[in-house]
N, C-alpha and C. Protein backbone atom coordinates (compact mmCIF):
# COMPACT_ATOMS: atom_id res chain seq x y z
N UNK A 1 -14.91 -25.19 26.74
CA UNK A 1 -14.43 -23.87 27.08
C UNK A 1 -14.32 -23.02 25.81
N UNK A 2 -14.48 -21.55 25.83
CA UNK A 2 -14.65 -20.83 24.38
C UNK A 2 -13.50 -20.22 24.58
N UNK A 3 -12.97 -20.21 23.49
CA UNK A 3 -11.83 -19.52 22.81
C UNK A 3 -11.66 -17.89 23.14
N UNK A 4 -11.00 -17.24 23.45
CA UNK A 4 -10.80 -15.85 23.52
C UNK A 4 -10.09 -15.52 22.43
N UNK A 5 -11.07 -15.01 21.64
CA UNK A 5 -10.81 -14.32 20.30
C UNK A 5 -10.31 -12.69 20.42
N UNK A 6 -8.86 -12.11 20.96
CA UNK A 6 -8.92 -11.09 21.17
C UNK A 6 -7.93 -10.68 19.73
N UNK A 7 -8.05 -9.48 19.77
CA UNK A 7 -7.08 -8.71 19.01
C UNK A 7 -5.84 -8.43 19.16
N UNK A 8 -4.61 -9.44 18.34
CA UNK A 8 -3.79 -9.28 18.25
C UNK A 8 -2.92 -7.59 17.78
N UNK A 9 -2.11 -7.07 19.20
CA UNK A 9 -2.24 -5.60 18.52
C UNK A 9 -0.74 -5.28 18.03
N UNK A 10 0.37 -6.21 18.06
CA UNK A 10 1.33 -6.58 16.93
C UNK A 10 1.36 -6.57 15.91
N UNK A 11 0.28 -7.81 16.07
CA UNK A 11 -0.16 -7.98 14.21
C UNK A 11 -0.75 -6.47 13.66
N UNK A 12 -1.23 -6.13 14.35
CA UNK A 12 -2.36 -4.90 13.58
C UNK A 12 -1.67 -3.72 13.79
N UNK A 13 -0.58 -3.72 14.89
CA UNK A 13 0.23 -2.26 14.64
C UNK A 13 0.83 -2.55 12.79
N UNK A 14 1.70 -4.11 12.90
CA UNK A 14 1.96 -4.21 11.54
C UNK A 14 1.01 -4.16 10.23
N UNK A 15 0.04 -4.26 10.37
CA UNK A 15 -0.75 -4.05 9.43
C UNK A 15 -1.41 -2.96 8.90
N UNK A 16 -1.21 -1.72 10.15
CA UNK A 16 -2.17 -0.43 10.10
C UNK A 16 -0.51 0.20 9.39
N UNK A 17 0.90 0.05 9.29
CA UNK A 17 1.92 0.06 8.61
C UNK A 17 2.35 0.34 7.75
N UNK A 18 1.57 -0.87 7.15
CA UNK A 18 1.83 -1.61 5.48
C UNK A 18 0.69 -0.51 5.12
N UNK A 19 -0.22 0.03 5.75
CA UNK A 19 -1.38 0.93 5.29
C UNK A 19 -1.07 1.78 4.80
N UNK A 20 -0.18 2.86 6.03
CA UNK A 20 0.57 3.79 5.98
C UNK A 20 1.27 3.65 4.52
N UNK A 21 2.13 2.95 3.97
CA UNK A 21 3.12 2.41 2.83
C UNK A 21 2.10 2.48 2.05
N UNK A 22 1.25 1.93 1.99
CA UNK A 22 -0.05 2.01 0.68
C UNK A 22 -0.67 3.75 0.93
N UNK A 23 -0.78 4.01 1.72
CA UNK A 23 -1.48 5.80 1.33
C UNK A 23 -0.21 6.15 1.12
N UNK A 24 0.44 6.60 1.67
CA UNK A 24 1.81 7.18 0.65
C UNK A 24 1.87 6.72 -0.50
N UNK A 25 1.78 5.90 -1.24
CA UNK A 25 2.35 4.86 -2.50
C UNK A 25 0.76 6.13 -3.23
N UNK A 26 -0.43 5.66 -2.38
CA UNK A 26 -1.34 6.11 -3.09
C UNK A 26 -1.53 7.26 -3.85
N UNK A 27 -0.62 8.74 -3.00
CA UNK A 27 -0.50 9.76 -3.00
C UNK A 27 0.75 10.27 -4.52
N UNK A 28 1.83 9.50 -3.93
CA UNK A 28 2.69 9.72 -4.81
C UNK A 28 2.37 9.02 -6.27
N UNK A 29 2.17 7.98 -6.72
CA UNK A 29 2.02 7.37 -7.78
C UNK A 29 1.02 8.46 -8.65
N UNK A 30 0.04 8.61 -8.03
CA UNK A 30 -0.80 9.31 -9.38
C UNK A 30 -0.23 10.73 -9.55
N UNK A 31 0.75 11.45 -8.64
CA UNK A 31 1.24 12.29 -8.36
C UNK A 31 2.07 12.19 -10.00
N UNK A 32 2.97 11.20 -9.40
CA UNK A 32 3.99 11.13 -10.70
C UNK A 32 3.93 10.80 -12.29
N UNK A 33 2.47 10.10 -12.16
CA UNK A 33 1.93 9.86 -13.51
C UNK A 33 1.46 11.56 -14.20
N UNK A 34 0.82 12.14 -13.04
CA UNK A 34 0.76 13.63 -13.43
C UNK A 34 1.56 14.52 -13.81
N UNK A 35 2.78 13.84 -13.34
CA UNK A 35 3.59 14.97 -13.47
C UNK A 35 5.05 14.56 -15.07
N UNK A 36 4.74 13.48 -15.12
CA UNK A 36 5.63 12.52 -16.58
C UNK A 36 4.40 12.99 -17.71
N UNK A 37 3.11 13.03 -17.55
CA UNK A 37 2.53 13.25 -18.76
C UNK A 37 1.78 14.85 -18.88
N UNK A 38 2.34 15.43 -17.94
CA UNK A 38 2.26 16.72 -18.33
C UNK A 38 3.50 17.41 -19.13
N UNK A 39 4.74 16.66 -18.65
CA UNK A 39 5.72 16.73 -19.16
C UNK A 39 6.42 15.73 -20.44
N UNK A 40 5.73 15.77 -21.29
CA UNK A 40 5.98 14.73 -22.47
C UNK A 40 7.27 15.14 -22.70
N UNK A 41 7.32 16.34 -23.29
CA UNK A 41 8.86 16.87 -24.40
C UNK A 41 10.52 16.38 -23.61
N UNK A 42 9.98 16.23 -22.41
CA UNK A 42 11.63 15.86 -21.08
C UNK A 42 11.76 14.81 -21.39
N UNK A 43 13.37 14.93 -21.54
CA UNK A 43 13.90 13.16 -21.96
C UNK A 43 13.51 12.24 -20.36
N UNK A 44 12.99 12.48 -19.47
CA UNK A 44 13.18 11.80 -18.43
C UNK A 44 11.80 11.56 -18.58
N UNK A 45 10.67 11.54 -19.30
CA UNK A 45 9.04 11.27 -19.38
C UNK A 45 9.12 9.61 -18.94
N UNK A 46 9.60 9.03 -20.03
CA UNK A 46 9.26 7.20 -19.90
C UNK A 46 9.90 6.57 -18.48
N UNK A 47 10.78 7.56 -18.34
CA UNK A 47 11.62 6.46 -16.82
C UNK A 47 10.61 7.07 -15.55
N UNK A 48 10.14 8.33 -15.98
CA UNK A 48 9.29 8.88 -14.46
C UNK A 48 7.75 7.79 -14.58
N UNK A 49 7.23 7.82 -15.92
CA UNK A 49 6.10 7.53 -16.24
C UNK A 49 5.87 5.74 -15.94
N UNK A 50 7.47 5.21 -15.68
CA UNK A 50 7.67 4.01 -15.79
C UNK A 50 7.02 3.39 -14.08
N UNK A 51 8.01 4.42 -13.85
CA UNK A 51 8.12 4.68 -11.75
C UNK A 51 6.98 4.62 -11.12
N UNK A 52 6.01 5.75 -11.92
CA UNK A 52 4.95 5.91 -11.29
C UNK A 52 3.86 4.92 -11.30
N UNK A 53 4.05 3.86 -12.63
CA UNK A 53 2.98 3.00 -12.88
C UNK A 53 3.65 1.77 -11.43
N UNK A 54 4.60 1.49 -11.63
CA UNK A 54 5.52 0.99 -10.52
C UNK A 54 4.49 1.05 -9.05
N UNK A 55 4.82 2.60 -8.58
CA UNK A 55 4.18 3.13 -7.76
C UNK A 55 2.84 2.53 -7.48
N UNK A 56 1.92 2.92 -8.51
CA UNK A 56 0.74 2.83 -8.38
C UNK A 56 0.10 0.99 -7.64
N UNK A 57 1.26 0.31 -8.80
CA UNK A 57 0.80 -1.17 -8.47
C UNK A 57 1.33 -1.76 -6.86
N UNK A 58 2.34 -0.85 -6.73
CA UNK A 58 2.25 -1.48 -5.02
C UNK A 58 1.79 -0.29 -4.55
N UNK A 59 0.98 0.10 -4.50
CA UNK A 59 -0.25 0.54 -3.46
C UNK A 59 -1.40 -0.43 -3.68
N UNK A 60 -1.51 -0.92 -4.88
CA UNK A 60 -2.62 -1.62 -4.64
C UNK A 60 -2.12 -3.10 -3.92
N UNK A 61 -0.74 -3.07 -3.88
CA UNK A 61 0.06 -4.92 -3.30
C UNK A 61 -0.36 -4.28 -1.22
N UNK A 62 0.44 -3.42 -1.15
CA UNK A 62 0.00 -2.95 -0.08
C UNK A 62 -0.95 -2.58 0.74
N UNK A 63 -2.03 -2.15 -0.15
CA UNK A 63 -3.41 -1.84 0.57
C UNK A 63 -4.07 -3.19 0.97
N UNK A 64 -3.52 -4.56 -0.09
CA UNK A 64 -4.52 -5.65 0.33
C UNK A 64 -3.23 -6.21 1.17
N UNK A 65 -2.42 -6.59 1.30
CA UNK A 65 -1.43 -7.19 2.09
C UNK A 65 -1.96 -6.57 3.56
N UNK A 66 -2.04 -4.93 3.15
CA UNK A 66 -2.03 -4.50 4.63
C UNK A 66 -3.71 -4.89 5.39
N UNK A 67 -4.55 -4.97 4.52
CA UNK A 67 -5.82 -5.55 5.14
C UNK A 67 -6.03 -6.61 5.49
N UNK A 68 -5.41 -7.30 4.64
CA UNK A 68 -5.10 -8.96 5.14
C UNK A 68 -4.25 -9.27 6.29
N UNK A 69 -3.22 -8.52 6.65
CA UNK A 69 -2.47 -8.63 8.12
C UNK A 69 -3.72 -7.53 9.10
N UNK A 70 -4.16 -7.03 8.92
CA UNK A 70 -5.08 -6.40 9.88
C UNK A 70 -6.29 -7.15 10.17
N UNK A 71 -6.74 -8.07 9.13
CA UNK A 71 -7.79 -9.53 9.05
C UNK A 71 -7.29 -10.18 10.37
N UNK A 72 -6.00 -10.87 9.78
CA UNK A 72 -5.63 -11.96 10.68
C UNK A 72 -5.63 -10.86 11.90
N UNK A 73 -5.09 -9.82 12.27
CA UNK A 73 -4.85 -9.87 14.16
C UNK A 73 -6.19 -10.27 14.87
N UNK A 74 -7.17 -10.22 13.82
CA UNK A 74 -8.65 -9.77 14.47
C UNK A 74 -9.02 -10.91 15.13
N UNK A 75 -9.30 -12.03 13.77
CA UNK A 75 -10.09 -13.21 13.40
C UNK A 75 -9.36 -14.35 13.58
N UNK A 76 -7.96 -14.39 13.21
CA UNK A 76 -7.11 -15.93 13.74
C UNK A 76 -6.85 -16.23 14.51
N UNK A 77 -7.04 -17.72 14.53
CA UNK A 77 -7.14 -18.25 15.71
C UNK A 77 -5.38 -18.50 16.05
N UNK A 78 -5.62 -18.24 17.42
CA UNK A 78 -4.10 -18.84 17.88
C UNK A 78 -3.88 -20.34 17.66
């Protein structure tokens, strides 16, 4: 008997999510790197400039987390 490989749409509401969290992250991070090194002379440069690199690296934790939970609803097997 063959397996019914359907699409888990739990999993993939959670995963299209974590997406959402990664394009925001995406948006803001380079946002804030733009905006700390346009602004060198402000005592607040290194803590914004700090944030934003912050930022940047979970968009990239998020974009693959969130493709990888959108993998599994597709392709795993129950």
């Amino acid at each position: 008997m063959m397996e019914d490989n359907k699409t888990d749409r739990d999993i993939l509401a959670k995963g299209l999510k974590t997406m959402g969290v990664s394009l925001g992250c995406m948006f803001l991070g380079p946002t804030l790197v733009y905006v700390a090194l346009t602004n060198q002379e402000k005592p607040l440069y290194i803590p914004i400039l700090i944030l934003a690199i912050i930022i940047c690296c979970l968009a990239i934790f998020f974009a693959f987390k969130g493709i990888n939970t959108i993998m599994d609803s597709m392709f795993k097997k129950k």
